[in-house]
PDB file of N, CA and C in Angstrom:
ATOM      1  N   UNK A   1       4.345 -13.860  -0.301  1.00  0.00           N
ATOM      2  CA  UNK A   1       3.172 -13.337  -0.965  1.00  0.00           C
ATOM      3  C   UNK A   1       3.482 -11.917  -1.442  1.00  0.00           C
ATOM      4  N   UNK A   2       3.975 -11.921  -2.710  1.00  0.00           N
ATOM      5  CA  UNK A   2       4.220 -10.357  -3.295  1.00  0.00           C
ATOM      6  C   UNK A   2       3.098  -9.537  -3.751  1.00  0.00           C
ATOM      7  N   UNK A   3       2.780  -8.233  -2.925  1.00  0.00           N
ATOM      8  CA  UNK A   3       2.005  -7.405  -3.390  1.00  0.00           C
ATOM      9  C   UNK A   3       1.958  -6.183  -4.047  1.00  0.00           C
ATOM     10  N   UNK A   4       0.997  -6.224  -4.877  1.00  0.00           N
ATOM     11  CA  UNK A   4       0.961  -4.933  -5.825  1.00  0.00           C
ATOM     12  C   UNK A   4       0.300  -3.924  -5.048  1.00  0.00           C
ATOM     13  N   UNK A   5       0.133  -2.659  -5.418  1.00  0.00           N
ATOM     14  CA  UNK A   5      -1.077  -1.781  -5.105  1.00  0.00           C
ATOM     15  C   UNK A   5      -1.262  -0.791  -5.870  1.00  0.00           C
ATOM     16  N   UNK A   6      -2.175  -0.448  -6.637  1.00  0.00           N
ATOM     17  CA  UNK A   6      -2.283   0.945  -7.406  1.00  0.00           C
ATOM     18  C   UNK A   6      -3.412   1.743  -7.132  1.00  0.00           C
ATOM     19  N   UNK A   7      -2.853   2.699  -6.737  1.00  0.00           N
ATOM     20  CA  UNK A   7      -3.613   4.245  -6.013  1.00  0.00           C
ATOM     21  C   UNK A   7      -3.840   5.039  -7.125  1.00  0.00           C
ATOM     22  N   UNK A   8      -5.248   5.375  -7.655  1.00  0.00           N
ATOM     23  CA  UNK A   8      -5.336   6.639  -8.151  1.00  0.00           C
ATOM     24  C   UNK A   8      -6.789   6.843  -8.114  1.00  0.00           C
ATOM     25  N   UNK A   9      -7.532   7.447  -9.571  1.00  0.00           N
ATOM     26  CA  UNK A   9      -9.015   7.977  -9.486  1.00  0.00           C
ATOM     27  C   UNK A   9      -9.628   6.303  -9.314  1.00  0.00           C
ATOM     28  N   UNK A  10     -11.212   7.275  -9.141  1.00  0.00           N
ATOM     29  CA  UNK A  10     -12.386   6.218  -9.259  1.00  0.00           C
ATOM     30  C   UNK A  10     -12.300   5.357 -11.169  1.00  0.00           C
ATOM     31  N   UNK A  11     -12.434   3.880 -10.798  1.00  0.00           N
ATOM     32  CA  UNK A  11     -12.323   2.884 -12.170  1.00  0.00           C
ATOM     33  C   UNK A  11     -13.796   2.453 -11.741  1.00  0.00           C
ATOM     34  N   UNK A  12     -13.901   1.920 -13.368  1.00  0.00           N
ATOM     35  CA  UNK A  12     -14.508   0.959 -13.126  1.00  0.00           C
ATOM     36  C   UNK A  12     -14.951  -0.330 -12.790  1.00  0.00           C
ATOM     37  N   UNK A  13     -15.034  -1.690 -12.827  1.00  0.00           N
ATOM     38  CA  UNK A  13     -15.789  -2.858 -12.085  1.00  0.00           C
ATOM     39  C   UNK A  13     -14.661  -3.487 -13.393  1.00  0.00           C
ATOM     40  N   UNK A  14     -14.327  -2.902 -14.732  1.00  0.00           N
ATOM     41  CA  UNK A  14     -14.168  -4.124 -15.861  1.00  0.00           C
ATOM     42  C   UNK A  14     -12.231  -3.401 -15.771  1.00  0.00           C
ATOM     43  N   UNK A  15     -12.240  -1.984 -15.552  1.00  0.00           N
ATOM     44  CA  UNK A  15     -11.199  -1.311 -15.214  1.00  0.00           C
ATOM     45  C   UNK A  15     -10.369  -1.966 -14.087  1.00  0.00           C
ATOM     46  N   UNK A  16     -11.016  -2.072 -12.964  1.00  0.00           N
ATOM     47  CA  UNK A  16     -10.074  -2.650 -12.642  1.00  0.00           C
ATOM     48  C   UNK A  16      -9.564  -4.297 -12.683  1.00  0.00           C
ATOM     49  N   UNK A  17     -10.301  -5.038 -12.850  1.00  0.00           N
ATOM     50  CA  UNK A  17     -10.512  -6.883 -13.598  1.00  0.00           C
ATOM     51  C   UNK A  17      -8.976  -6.528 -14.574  1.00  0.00           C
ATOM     52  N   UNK A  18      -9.439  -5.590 -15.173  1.00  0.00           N
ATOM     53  CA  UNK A  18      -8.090  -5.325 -16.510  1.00  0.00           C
ATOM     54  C   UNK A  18      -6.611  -5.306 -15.735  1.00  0.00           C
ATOM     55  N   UNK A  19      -6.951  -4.210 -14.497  1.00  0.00           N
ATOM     56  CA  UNK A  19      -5.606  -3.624 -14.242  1.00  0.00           C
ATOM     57  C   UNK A  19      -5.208  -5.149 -13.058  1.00  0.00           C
ATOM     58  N   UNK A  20      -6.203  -5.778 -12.949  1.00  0.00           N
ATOM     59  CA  UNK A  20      -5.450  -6.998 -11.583  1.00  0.00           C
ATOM     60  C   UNK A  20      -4.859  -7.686 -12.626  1.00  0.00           C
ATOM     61  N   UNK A  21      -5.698  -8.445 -13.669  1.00  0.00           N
ATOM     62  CA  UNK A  21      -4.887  -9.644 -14.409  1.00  0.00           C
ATOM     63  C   UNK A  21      -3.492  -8.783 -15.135  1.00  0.00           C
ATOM     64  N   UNK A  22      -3.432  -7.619 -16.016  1.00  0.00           N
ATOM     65  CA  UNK A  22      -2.588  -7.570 -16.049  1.00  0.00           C
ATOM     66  C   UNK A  22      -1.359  -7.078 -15.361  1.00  0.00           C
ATOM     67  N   UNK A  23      -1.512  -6.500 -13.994  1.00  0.00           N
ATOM     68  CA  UNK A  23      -0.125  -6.590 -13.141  1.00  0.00           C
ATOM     69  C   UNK A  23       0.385  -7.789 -12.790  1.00  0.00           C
ATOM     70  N   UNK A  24      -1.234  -8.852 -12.837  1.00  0.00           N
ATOM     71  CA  UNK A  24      -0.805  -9.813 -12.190  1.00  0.00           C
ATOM     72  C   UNK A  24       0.476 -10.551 -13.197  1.00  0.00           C
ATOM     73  N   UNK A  25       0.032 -10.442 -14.222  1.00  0.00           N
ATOM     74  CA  UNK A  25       0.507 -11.798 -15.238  1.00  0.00           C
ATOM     75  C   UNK A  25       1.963 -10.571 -15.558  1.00  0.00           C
ATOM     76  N   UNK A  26       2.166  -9.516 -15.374  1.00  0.00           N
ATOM     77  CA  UNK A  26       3.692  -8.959 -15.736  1.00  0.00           C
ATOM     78  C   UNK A  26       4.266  -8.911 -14.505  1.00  0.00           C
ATOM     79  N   UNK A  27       4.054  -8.779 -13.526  1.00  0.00           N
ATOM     80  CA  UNK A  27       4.838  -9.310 -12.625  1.00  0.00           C
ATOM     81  C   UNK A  27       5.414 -10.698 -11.967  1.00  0.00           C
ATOM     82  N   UNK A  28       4.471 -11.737 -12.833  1.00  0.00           N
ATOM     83  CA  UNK A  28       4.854 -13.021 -12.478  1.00  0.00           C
ATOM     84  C   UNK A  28       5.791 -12.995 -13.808  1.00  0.00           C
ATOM     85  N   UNK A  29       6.068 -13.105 -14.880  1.00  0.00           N
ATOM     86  CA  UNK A  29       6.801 -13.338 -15.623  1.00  0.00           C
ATOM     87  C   UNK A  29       8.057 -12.299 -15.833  1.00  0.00           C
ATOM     88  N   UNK A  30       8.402 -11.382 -14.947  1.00  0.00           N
ATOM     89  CA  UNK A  30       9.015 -10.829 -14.724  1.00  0.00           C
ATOM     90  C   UNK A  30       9.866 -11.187 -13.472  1.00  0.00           C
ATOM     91  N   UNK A  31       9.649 -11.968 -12.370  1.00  0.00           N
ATOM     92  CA  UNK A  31      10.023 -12.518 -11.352  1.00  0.00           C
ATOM     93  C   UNK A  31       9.686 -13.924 -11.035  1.00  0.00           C
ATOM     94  N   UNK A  32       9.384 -14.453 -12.331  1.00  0.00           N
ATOM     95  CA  UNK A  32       9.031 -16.101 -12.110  1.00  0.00           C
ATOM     96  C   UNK A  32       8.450 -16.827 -11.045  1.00  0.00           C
ATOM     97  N   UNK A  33       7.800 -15.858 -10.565  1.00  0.00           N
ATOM     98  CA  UNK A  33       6.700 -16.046  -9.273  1.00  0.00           C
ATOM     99  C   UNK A  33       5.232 -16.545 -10.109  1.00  0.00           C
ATOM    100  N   UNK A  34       4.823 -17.458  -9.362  1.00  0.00           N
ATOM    101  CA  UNK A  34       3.665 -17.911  -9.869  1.00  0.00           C
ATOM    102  C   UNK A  34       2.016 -17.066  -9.493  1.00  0.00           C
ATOM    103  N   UNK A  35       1.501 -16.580 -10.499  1.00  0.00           N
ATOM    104  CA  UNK A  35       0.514 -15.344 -10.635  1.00  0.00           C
ATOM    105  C   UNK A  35      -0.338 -16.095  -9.227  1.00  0.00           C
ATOM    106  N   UNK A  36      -0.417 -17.108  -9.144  1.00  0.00           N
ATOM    107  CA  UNK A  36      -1.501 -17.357  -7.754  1.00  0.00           C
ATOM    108  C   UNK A  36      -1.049 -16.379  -6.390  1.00  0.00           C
ATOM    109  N   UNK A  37       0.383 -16.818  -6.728  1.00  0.00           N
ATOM    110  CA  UNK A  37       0.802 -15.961  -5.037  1.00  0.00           C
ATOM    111  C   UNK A  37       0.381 -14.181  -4.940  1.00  0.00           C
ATOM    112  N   UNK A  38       0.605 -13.678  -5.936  1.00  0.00           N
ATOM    113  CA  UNK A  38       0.492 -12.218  -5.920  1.00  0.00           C
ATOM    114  C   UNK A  38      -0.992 -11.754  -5.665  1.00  0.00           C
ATOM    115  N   UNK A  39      -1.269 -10.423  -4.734  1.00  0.00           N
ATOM    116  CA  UNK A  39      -2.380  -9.952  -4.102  1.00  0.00           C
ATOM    117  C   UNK A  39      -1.931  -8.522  -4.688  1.00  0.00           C
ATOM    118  N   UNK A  40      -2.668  -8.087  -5.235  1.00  0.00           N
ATOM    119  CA  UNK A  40      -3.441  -6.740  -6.107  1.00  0.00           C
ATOM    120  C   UNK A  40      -4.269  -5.969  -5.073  1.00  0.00           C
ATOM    121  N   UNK A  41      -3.956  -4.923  -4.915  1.00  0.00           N
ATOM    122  CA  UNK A  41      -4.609  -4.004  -4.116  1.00  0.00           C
ATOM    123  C   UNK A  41      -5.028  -2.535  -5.024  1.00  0.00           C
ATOM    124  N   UNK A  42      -6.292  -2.252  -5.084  1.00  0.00           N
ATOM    125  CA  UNK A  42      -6.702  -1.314  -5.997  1.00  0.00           C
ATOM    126  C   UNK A  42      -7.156   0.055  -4.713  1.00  0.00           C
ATOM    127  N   UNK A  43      -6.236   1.150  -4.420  1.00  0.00           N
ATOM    128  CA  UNK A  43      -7.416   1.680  -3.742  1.00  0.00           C
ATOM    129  C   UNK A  43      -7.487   2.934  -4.542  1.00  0.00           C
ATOM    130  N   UNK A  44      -8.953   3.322  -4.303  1.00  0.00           N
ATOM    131  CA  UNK A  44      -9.816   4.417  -5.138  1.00  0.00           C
ATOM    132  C   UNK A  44      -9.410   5.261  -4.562  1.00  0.00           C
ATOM    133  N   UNK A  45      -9.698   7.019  -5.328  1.00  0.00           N
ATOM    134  CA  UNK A  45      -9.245   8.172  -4.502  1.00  0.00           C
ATOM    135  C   UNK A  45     -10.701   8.801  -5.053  1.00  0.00           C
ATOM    136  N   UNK A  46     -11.540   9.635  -4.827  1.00  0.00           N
ATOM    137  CA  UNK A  46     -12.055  10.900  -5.036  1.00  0.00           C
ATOM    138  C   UNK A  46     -11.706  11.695  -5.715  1.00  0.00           C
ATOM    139  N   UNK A  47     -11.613  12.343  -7.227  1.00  0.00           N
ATOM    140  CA  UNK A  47     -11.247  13.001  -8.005  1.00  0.00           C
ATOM    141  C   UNK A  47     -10.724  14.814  -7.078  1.00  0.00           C
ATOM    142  N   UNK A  48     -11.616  15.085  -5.976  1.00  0.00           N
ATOM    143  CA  UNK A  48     -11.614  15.661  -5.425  1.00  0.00           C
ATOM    144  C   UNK A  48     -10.517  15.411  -4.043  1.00  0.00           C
ATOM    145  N   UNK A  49     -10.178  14.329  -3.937  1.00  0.00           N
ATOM    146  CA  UNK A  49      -9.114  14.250  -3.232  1.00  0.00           C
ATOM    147  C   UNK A  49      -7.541  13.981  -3.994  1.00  0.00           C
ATOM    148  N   UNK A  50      -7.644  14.522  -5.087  1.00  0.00           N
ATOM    149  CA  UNK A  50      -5.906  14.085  -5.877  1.00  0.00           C
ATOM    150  C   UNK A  50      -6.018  16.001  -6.721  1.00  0.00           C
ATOM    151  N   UNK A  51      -4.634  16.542  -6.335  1.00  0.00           N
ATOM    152  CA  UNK A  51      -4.469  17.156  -7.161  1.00  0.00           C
ATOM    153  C   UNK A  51      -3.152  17.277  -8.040  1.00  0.00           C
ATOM    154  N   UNK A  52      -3.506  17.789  -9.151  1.00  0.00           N
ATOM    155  CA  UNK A  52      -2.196  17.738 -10.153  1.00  0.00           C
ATOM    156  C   UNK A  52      -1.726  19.059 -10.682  1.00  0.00           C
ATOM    157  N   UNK A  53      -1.004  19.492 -10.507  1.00  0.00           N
ATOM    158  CA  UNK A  53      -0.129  20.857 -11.122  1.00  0.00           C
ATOM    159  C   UNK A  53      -0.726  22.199 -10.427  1.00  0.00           C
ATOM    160  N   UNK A  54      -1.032  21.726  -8.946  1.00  0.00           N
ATOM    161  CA  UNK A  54      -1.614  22.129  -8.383  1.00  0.00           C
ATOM    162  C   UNK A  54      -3.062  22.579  -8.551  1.00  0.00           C
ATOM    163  N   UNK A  55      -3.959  21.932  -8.965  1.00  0.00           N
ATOM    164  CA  UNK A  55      -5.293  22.173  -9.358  1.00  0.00           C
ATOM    165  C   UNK A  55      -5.984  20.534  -8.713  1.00  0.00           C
ATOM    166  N   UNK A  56      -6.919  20.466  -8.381  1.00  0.00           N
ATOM    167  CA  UNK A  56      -7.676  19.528  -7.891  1.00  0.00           C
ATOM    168  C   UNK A  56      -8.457  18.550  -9.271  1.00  0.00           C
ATOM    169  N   UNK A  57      -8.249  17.113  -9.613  1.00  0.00           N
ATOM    170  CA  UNK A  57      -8.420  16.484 -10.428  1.00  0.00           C
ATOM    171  C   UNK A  57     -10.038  17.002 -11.258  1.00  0.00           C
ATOM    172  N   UNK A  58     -10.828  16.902 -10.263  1.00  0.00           N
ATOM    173  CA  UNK A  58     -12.108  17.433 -10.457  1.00  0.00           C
ATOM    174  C   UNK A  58     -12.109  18.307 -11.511  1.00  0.00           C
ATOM    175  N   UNK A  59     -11.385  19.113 -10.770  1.00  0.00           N
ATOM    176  CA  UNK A  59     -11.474  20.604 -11.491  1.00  0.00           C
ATOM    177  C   UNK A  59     -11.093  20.299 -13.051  1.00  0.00           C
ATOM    178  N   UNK A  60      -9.766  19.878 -13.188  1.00  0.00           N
ATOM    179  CA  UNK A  60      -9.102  19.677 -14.664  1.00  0.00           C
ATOM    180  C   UNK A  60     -10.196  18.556 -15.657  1.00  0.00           C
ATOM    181  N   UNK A  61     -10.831  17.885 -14.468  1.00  0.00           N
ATOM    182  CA  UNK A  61     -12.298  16.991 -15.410  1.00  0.00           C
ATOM    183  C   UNK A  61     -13.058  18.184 -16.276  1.00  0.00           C
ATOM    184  N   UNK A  62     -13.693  19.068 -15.278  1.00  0.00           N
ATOM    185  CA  UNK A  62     -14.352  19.763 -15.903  1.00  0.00           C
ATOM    186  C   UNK A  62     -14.063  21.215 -16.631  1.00  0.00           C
ATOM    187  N   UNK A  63     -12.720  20.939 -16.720  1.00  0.00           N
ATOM    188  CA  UNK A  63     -12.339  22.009 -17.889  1.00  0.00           C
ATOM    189  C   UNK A  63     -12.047  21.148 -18.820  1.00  0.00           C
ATOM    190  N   UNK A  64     -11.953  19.880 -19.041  1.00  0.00           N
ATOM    191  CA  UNK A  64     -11.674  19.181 -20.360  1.00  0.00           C
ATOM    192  C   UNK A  64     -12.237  19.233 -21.591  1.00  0.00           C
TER     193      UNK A  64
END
């Protein structure tokens, strides 16, 4: 049972639907594994818990 997982900000409900089918379907045709076996793991972070270039995600939201 090969698993994915992708860690980053809060998605949405259709955001992530998008991001399962398509890891799912490029990693099966990339390893000829059949898309049933593979398990997708999405976990959310808190904009406030990720920072980048040393600044807190939040923050760089609201200077955008």
């Amino acid at each position: 049972m090969p698993v994915i997982t992708f860690e980053g900000s809060t998605l949405s409900r259709e955001q992530k639907q998008e991001l399962v089918e398509r890891f799912t379907r490029a990693a099966s045709e990339v390893t000829k594994i059949p898309e049933q076996a593979f398990v997708v793991f999405v976990h959310e972070n808190d904009p406030d818990n990720i920072g980048v270039g040393g600044v807190l995600l939040s923050t760089k939201r609201k200077n955008s």
